[in-house]
C-alpha atoms as a PDB file:
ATOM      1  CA  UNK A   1     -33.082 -55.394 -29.000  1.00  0.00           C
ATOM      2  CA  UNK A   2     -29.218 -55.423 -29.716  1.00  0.00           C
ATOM      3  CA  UNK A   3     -28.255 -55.170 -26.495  1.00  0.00           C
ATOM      4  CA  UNK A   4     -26.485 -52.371 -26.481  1.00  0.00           C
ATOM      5  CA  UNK A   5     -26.116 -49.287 -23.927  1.00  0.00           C
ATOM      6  CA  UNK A   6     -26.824 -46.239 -24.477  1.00  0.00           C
ATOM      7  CA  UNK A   7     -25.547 -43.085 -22.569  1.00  0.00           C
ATOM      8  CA  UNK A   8     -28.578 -39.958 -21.557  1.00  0.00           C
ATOM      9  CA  UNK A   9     -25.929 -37.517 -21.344  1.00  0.00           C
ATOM     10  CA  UNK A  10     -26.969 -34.305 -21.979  1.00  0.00           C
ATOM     11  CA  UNK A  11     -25.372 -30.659 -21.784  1.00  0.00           C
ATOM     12  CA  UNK A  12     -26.314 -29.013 -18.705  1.00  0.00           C
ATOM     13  CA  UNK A  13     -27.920 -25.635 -17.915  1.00  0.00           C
ATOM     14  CA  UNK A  14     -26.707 -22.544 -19.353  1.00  0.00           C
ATOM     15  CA  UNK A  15     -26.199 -21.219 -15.971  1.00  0.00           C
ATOM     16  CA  UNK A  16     -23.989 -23.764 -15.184  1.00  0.00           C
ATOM     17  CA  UNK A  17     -21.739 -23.907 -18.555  1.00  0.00           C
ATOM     18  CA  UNK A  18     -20.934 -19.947 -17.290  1.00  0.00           C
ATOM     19  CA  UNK A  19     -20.107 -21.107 -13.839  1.00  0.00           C
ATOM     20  CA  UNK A  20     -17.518 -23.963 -14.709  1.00  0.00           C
ATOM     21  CA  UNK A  21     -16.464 -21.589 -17.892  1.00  0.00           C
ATOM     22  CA  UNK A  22     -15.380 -19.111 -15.183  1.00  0.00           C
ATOM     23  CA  UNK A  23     -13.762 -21.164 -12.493  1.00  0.00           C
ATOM     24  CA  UNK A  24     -11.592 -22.263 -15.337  1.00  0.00           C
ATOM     25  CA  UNK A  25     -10.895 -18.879 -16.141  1.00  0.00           C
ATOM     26  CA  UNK A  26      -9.780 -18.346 -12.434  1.00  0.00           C
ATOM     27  CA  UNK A  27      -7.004 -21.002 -12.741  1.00  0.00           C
ATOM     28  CA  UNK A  28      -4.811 -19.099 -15.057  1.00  0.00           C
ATOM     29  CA  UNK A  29      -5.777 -15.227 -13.594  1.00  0.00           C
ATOM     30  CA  UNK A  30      -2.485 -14.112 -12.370  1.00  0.00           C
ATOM     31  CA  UNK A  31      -3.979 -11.122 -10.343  1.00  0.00           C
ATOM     32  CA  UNK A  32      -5.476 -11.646  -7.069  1.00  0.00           C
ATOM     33  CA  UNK A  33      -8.137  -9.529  -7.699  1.00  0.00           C
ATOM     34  CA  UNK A  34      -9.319 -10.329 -11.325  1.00  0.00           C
ATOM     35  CA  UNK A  35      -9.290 -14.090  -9.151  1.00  0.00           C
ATOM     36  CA  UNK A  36     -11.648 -12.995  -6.452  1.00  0.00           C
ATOM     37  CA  UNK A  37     -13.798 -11.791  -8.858  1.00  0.00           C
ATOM     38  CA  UNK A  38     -14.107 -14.390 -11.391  1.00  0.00           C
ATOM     39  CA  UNK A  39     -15.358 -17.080  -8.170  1.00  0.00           C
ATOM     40  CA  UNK A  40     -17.455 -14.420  -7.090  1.00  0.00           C
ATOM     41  CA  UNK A  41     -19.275 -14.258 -10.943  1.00  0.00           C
ATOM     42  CA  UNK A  42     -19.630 -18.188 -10.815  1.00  0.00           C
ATOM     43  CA  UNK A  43     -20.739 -18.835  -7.701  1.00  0.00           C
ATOM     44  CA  UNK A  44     -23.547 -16.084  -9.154  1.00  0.00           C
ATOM     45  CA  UNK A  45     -24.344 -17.971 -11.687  1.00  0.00           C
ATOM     46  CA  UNK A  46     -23.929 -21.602  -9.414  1.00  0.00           C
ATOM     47  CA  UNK A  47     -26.198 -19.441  -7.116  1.00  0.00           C
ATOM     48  CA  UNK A  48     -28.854 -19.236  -9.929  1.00  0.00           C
ATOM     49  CA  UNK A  49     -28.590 -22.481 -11.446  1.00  0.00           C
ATOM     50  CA  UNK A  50     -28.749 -24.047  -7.796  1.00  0.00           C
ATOM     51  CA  UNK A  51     -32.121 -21.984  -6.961  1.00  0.00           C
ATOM     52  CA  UNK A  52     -33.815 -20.914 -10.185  1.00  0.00           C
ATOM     53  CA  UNK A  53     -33.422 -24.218 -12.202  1.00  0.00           C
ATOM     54  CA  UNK A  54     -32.593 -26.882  -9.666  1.00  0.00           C
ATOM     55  CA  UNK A  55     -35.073 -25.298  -7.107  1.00  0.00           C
ATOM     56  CA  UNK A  56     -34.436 -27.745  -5.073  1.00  0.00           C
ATOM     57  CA  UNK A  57     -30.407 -27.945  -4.514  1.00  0.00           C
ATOM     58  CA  UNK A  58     -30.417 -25.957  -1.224  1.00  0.00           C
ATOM     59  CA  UNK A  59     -26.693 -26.937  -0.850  1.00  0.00           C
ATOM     60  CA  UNK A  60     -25.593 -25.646  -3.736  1.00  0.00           C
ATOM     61  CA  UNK A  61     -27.368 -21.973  -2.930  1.00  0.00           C
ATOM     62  CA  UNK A  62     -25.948 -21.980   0.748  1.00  0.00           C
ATOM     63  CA  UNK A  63     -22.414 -22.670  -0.370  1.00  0.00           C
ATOM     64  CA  UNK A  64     -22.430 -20.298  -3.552  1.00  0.00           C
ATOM     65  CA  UNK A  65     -23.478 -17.754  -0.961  1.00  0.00           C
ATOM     66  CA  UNK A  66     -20.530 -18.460   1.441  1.00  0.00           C
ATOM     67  CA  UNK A  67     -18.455 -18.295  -0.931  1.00  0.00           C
ATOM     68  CA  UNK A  68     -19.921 -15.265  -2.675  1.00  0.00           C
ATOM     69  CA  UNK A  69     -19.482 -13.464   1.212  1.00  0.00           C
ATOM     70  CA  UNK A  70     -16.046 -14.948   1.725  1.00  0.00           C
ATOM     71  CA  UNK A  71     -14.278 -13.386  -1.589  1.00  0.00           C
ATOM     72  CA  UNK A  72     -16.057 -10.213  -1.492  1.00  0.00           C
ATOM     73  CA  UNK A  73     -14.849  -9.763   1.846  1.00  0.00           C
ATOM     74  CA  UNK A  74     -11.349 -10.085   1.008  1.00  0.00           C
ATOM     75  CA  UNK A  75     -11.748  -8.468  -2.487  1.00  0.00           C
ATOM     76  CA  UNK A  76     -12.563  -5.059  -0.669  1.00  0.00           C
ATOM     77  CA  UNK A  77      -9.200  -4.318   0.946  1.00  0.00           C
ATOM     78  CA  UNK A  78      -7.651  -5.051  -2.925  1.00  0.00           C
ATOM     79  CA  UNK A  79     -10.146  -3.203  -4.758  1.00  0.00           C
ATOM     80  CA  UNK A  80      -9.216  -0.179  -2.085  1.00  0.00           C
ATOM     81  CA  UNK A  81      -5.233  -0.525  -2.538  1.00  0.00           C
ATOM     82  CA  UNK A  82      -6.075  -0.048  -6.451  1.00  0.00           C
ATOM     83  CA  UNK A  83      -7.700   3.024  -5.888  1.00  0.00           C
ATOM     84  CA  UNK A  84      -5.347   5.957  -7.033  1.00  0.00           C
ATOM     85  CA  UNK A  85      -3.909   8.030  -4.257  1.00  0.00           C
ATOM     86  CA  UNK A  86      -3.375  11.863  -4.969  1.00  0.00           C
ATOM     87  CA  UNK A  87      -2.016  14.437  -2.591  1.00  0.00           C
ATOM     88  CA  UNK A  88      -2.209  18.165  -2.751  1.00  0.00           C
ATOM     89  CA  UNK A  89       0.087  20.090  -5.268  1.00  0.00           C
ATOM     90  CA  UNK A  90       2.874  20.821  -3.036  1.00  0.00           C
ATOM     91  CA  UNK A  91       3.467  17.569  -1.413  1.00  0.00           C
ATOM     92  CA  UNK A  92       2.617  15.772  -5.105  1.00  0.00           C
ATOM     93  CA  UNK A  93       5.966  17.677  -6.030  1.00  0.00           C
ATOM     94  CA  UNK A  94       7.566  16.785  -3.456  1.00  0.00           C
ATOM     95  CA  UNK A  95       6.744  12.853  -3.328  1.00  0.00           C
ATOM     96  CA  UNK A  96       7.673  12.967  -7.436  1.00  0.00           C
ATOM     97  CA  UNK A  97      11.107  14.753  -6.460  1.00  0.00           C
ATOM     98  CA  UNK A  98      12.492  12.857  -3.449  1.00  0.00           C
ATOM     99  CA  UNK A  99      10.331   9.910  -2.435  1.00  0.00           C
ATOM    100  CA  UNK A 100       8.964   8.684  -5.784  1.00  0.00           C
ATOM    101  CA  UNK A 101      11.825   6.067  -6.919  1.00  0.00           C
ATOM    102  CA  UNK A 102      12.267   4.556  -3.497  1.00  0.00           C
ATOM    103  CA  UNK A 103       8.187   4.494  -2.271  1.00  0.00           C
ATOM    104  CA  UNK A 104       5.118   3.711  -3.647  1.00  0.00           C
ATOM    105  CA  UNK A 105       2.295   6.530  -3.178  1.00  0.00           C
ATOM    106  CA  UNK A 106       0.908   3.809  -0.506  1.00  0.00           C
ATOM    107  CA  UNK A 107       3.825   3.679   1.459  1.00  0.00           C
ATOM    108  CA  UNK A 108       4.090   7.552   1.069  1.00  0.00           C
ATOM    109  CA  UNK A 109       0.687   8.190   2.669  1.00  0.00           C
ATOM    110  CA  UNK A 110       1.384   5.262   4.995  1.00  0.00           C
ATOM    111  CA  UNK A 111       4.671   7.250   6.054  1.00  0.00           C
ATOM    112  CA  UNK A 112       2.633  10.790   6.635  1.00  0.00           C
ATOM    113  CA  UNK A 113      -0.256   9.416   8.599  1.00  0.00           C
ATOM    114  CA  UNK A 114       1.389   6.912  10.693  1.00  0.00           C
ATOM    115  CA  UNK A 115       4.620   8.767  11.414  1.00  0.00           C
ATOM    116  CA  UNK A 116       3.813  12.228  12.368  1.00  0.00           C
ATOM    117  CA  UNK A 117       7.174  13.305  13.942  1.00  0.00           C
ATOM    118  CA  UNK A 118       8.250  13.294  10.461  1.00  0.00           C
ATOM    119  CA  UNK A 119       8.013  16.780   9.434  1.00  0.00           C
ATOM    120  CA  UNK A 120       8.481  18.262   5.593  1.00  0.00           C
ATOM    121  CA  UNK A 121       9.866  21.620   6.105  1.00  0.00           C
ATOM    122  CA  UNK A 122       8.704  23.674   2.744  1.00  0.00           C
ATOM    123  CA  UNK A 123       9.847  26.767   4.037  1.00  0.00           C
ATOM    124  CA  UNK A 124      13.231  27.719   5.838  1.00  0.00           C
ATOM    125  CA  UNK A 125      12.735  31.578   7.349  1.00  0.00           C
ATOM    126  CA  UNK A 126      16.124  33.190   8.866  1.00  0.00           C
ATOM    127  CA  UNK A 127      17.724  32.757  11.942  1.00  0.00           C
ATOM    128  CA  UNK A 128      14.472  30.398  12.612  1.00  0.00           C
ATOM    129  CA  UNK A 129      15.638  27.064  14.829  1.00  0.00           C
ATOM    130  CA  UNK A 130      14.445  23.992  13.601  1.00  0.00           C
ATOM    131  CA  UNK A 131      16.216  21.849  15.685  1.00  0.00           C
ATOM    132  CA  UNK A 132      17.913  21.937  19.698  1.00  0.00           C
ATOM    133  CA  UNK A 133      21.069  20.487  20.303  1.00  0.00           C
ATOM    134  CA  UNK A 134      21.041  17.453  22.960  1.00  0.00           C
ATOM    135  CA  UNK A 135      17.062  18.049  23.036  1.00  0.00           C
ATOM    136  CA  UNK A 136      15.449  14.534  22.591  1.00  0.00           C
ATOM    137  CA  UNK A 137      13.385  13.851  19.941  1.00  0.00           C
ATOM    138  CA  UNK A 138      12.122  11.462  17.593  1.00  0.00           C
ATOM    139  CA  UNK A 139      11.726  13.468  14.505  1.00  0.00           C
ATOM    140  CA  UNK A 140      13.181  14.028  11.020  1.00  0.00           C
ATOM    141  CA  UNK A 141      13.018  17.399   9.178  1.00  0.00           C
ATOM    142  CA  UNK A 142      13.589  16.928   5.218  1.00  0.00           C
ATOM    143  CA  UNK A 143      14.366  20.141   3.981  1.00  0.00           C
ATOM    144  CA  UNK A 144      12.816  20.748  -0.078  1.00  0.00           C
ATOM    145  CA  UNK A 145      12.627  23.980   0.112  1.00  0.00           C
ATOM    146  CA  UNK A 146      16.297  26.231   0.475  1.00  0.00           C
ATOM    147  CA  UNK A 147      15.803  29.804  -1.278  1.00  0.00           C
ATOM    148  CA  UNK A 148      19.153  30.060  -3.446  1.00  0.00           C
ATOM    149  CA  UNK A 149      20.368  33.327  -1.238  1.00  0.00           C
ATOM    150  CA  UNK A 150      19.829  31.395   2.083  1.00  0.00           C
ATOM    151  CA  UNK A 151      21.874  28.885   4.312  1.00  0.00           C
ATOM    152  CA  UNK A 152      20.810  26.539   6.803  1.00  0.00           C
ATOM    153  CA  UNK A 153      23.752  25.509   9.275  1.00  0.00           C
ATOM    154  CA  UNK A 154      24.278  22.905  11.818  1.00  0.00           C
ATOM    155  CA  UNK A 155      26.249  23.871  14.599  1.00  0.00           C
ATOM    156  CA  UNK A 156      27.355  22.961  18.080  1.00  0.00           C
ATOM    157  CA  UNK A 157      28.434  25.303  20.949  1.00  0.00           C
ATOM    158  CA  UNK A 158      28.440  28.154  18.808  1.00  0.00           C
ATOM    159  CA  UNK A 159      30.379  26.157  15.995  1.00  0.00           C
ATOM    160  CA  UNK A 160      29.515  25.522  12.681  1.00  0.00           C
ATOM    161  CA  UNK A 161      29.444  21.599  11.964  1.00  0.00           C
ATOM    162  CA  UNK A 162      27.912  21.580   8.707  1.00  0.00           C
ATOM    163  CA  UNK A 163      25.478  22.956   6.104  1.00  0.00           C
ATOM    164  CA  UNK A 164      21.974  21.561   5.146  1.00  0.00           C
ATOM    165  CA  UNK A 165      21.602  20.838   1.403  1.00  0.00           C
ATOM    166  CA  UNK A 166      18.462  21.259  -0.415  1.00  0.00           C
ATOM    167  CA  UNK A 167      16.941  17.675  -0.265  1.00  0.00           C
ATOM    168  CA  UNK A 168      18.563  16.419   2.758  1.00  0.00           C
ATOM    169  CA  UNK A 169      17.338  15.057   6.059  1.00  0.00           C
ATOM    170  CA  UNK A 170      18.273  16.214   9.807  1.00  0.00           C
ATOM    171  CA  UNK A 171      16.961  13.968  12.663  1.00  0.00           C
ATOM    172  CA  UNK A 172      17.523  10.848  14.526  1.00  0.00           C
ATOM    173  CA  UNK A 173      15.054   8.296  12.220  1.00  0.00           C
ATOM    174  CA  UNK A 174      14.153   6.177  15.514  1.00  0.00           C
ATOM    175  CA  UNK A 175      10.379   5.671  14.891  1.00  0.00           C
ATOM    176  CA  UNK A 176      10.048   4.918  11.224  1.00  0.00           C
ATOM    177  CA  UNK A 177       9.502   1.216  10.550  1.00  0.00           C
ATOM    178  CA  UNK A 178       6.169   1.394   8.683  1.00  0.00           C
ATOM    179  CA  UNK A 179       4.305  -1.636   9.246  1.00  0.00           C
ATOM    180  CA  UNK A 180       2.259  -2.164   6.264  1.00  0.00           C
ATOM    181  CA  UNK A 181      -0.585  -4.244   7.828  1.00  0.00           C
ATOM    182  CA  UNK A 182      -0.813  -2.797  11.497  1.00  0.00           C
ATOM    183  CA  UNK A 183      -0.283   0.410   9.916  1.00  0.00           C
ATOM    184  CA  UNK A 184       2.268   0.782  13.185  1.00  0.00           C
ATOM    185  CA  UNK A 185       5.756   1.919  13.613  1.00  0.00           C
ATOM    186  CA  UNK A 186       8.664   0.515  15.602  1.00  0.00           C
ATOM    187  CA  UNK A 187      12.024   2.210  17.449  1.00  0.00           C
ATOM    188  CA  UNK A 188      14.612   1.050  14.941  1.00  0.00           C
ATOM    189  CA  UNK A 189      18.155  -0.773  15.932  1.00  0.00           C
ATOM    190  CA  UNK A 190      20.465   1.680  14.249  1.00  0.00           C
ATOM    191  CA  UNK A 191      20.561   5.272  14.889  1.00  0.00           C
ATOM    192  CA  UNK A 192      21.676   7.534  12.332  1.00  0.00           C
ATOM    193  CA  UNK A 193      23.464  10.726  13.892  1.00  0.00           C
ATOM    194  CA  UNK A 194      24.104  12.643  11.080  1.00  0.00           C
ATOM    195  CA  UNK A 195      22.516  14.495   8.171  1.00  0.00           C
ATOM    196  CA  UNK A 196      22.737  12.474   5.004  1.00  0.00           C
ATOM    197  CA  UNK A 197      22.074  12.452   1.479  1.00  0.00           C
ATOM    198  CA  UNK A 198      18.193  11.640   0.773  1.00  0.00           C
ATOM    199  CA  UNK A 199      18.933   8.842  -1.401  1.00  0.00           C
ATOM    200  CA  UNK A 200      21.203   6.940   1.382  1.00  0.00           C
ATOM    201  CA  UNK A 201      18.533   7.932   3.996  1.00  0.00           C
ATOM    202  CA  UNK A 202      16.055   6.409   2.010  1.00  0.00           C
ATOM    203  CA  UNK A 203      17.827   3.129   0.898  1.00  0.00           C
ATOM    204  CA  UNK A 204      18.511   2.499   4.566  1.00  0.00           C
ATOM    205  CA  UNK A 205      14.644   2.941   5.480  1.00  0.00           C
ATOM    206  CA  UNK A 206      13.614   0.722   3.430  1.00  0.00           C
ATOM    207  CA  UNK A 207      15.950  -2.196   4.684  1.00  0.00           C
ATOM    208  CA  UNK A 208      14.144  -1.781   7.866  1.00  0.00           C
ATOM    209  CA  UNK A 209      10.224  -2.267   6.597  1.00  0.00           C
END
């Protein structure tokens, strides 16, 4: 006997070398998601190791399970956001034309479902009138629709005030902060009395989420 000691490490289960492979993985995954999912995958495989070669490691199957429940929970609501939104041919154009460069298609369908005294008017028809003087409401109208022949005219005691452009809104914005995670809208601070360019209107909108 020399006296020496001698070490019975061994390499552990396959199951395991997966597990620990993956969890490293998860330290350098950027993405949220792609996160979620790699500790889901090796608390799998620490779910297996724990009960099919351990058999005995109940701990080790309750928490992989927890954990397993936990992240899938939250991975749902990502998976869902990631999920391409698509809106009927007329209102696609329209989102591409006026609302693409300043929303996101979430915030877009977030805007149409959750504020629905926002109204898109497609389609101007003569002498039709869109709007009351000193009637209260909490609406905006975006115009995207102006035939080339036609004119739409603000006016005030029989006076003409202004013109509408195609692409421009009319309305006092005072229920359009978009709450991403309530999905709820608030009165906002500032009024804005008068019609202005879409880009402005929407740069000032924003500010306000």
């Amino acid at each position: 006997d020399s006296g020496g000691v001698t070490f019975g490490w061994k390499i552990s289960h396959f199951y395991l070398q997966v597990a620990n492979a993956l969890f490293l993985l998860s330290n350098i995954q950027m993405d949220i998601l792609y996160f979620r999912l790699l500790i889901i995958t090796a608390n799998i495989f620490l779910f297996l190791w724990g009960g099919l070669i351990l058999s005995t490691a109940l701990d080790v199957v309750v928490y992989s399970v927890v954990n397993i429940l936990i992240n899938i929970a939250f991975s749902i609501p990502l998976i869902i956001k990631k999920i391409p939104i698509k809106f009927d041919i007329e209102l696609e154009d329209i989102y591409k034309k006026w609302f693409a460069n300043y929303l996101s298609r979430l915030e877009f369908k977030i805007l149409q479902q959750t504020c629905g005294d926002i109204h898109i008017k497609r389609r101007c028809h003569p002498n039709t009138k869109v709007l009351t003087e000193n009637n209260p409401f909490e609406s905006l109208v975006l115009f995207t629709c102006i035939p080339p022949d036609a004119k739409v005219i603000i006016s005030s005691q029989k006076k003409k005030l202004s013109s509408v452009k195609e692409g421009q809104w009319v309305g006092v914005p005072e229920m359009l902060q978009v709450q991403h995670r309530f999905l709820e809208y608030e009165k906002m601070k500032n009024r804005i009395d008068k019609t202005k360019d879409v880009q402005k209107q929407l740069d000032e909108l924003r500010q306000n989420y």
